[in-house]
Protein backbone atom coordinates (compact mmCIF):
# COMPACT_ATOMS: atom_id res chain seq x y z
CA UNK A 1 30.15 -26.41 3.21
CA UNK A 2 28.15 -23.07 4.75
CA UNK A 3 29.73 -21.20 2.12
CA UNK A 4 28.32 -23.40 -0.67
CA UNK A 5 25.23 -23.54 1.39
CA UNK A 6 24.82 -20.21 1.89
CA UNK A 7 25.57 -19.18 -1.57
CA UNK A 8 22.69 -21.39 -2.88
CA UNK A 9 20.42 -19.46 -0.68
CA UNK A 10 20.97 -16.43 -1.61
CA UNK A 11 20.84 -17.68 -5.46
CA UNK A 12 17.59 -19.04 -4.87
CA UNK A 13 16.37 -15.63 -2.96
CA UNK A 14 17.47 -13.78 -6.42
CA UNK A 15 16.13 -16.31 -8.42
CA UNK A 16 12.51 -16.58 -6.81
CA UNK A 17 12.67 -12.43 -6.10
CA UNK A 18 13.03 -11.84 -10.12
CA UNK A 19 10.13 -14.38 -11.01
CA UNK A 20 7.95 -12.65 -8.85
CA UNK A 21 8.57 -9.28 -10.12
CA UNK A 22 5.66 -7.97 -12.95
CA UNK A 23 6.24 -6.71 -15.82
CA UNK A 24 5.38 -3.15 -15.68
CA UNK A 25 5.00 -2.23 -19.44
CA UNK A 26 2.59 -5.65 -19.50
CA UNK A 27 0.86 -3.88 -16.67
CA UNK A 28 0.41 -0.30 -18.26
CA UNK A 29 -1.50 -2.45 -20.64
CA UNK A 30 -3.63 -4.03 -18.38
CA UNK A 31 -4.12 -1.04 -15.64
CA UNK A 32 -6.36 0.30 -18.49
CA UNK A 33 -9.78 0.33 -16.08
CA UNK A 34 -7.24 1.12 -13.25
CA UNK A 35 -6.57 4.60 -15.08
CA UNK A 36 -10.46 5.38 -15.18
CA UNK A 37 -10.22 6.54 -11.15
CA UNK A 38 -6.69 6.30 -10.27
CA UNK A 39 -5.46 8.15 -12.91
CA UNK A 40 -3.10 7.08 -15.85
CA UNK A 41 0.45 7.67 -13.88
CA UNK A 42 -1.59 6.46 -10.28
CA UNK A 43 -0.60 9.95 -8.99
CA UNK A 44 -4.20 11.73 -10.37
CA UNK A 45 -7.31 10.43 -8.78
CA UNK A 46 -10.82 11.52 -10.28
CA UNK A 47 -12.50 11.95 -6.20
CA UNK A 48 -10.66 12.23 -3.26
CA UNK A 49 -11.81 8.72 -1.97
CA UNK A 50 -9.71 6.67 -4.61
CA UNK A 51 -6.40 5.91 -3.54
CA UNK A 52 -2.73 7.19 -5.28
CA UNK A 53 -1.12 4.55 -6.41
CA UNK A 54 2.20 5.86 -7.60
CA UNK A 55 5.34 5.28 -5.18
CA UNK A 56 3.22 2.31 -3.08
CA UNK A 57 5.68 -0.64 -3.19
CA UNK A 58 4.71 -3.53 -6.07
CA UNK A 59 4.42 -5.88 -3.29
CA UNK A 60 1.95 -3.70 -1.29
CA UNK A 61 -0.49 -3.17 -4.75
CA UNK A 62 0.11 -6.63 -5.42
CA UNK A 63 -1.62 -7.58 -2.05
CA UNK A 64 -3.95 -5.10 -1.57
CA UNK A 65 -5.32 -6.87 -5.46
CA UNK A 66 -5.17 -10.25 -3.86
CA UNK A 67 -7.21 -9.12 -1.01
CA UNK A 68 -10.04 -7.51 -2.89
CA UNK A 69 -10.00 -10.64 -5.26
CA UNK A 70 -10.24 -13.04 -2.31
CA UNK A 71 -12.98 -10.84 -0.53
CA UNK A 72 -10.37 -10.71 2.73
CA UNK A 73 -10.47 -6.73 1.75
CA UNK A 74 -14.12 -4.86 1.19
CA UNK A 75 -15.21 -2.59 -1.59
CA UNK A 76 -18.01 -3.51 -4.04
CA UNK A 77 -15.83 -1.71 -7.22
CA UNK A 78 -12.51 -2.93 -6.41
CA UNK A 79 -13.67 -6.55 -5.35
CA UNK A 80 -15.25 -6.67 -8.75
CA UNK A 81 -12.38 -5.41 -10.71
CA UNK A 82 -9.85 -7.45 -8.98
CA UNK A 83 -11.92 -10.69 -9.34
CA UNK A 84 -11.37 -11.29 -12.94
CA UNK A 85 -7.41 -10.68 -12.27
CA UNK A 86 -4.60 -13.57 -12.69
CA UNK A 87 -1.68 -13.51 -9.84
CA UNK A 88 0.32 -12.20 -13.26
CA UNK A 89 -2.03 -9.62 -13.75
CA UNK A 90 -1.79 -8.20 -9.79
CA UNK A 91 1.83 -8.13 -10.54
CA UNK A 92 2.02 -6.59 -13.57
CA UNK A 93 -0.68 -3.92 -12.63
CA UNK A 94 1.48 -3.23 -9.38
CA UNK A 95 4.87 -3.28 -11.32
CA UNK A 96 3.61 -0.36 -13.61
CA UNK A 97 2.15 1.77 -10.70
């Protein structure tokens, strides 16, 4: 019985892990203003105060999105851009970075 239960677990861990994962060629599509300071790999930024993006885990980008968007995090331009972003869109966005 802990087999089975444990085995169920760990399905549902794979299960909910892959259905929160973006879709990063989705997100090269839609990191389109992203590009404008961050550069279009995330490794190029246009002024030393932006931010690489390249190499940060998904889950970190994807958080550091929902904080802007939620006004937890400060920054006039990124609380703007981030505020017209779905939960899909933070993912994809932080799948392609």
């Amino acid at each position: 019985m802990k087999k089975l239960a444990f085995a169920a677990l760990v399905m549902f861990g794979v299960v909910s892990t892959s259905h929160a994962a973006g879709n990063a060629s989705a997100g090269q599509t839609k990191a389109a203003a992203c590009i404008a300071c961050h550069g279009a790999d995330g490794n190029r930024t246009l002024m030393p105060i932006y931010p690489k993006l390249a190499g940060q885990h998904a889950s970190y980008l994807a958080k550091q999105m929902a904080d802007f968007k939620s006004g937890a995090r400060k920054d006039a331009t990124m609380n703007g851009m981030a505020a017209a972003l779905s939960d899909e869109d933070m993912a994809d966005i932080a799948a392609f970075f």
